[in-house]
N, C-alpha and C. Protein backbone atom coordinates (compact mmCIF):
# COMPACT_ATOMS: atom_id res chain seq x y z
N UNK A 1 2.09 -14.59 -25.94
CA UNK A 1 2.35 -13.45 -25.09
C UNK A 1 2.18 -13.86 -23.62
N UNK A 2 3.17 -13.62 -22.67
CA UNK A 2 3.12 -13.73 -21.04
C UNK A 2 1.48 -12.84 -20.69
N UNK A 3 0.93 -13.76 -19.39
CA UNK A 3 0.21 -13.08 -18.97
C UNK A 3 0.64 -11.85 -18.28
N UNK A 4 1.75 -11.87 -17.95
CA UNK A 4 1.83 -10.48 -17.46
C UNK A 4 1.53 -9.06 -18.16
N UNK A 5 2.25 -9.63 -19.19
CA UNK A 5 2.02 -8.14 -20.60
C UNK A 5 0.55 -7.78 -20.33
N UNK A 6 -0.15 -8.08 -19.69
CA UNK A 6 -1.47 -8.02 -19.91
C UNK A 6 -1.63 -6.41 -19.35
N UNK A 7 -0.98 -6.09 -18.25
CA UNK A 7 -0.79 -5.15 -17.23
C UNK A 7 0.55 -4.56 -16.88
N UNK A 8 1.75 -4.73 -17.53
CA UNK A 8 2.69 -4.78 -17.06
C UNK A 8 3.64 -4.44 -18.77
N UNK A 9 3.73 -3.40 -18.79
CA UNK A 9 4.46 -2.97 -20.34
C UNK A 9 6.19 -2.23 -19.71
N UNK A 10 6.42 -2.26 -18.85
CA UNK A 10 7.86 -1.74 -18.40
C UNK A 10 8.05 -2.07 -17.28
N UNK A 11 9.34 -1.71 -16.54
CA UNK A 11 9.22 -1.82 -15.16
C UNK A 11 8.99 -0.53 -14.32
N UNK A 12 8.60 0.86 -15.31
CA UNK A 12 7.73 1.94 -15.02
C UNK A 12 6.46 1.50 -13.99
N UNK A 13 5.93 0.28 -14.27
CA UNK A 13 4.52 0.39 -14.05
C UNK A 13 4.87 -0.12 -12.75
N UNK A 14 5.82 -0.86 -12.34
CA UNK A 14 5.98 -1.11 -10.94
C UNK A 14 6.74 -0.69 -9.79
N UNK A 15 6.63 0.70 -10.35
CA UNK A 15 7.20 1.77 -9.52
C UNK A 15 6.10 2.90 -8.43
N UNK A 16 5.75 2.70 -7.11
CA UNK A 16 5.29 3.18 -6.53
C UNK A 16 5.14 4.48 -6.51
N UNK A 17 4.20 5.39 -6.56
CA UNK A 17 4.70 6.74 -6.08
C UNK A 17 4.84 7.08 -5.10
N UNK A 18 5.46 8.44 -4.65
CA UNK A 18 5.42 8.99 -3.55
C UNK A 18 4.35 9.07 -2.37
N UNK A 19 3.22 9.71 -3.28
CA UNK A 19 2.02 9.65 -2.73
C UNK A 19 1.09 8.64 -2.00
N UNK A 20 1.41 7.25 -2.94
CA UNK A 20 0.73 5.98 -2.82
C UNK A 20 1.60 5.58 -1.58
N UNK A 21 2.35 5.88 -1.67
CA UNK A 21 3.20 4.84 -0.49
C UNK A 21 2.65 5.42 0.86
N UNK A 22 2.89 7.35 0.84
CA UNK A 22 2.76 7.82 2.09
C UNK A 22 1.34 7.38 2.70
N UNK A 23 0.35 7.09 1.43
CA UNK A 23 -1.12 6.67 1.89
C UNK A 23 -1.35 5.70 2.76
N UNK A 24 -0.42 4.64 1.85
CA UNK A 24 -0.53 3.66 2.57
C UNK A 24 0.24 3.46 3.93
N UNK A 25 1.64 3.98 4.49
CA UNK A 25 1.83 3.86 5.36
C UNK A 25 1.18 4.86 6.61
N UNK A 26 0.60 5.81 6.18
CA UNK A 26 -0.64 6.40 7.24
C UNK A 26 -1.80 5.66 7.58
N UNK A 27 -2.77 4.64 6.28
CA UNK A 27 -3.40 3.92 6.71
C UNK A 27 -3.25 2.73 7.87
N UNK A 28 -1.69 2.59 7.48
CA UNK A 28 -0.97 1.49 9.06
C UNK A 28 -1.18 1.51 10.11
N UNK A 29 -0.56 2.71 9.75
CA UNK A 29 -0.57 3.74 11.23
C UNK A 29 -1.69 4.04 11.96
N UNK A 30 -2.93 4.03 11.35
CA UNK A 30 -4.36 4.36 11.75
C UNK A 30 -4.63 3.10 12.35
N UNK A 31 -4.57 2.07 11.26
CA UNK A 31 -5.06 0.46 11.61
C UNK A 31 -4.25 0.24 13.32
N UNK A 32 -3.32 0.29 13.24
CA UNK A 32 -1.94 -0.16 14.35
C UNK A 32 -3.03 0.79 15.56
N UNK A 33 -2.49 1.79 15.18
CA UNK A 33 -3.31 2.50 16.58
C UNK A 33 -4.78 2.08 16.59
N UNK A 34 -5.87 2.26 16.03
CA UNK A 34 -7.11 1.73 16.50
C UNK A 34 -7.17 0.32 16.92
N UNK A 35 -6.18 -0.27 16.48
CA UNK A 35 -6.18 -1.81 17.30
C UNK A 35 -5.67 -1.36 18.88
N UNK A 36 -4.47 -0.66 18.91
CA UNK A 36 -4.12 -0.84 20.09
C UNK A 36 -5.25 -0.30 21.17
N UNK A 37 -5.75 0.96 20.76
CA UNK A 37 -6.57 1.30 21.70
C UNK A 37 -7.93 0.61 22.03
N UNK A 38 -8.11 -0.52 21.38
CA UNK A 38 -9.43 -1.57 21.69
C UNK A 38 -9.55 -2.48 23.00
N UNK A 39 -8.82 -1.64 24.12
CA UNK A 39 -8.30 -2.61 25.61
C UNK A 39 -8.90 -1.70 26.30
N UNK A 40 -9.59 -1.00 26.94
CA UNK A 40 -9.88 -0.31 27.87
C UNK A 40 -10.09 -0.22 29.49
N UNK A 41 -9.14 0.49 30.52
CA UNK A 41 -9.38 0.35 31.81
C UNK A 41 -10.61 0.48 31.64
């Protein structure tokens, strides 16, 4: 058996959701901006 089968039974399982994605591209967005603002006059 592939190690993958281990975790991986369709290509269902490597389908993102909606939710997960929007998470993660808000967390970006947080990261991106708190970097930028680390310069201060």
């Amino acid at each position: 058996m592939s190690p993958h089968r281990n975790h991986l039974q369709s290509s269902d399982d490597l389908v993102t959701t909606y939710a997960a994605t929007r998470a993660g591209f808000v967390a970006l967005a947080l990261e991106k901006n708190r970097r930028a603002w680390t310069f201060t006059f």
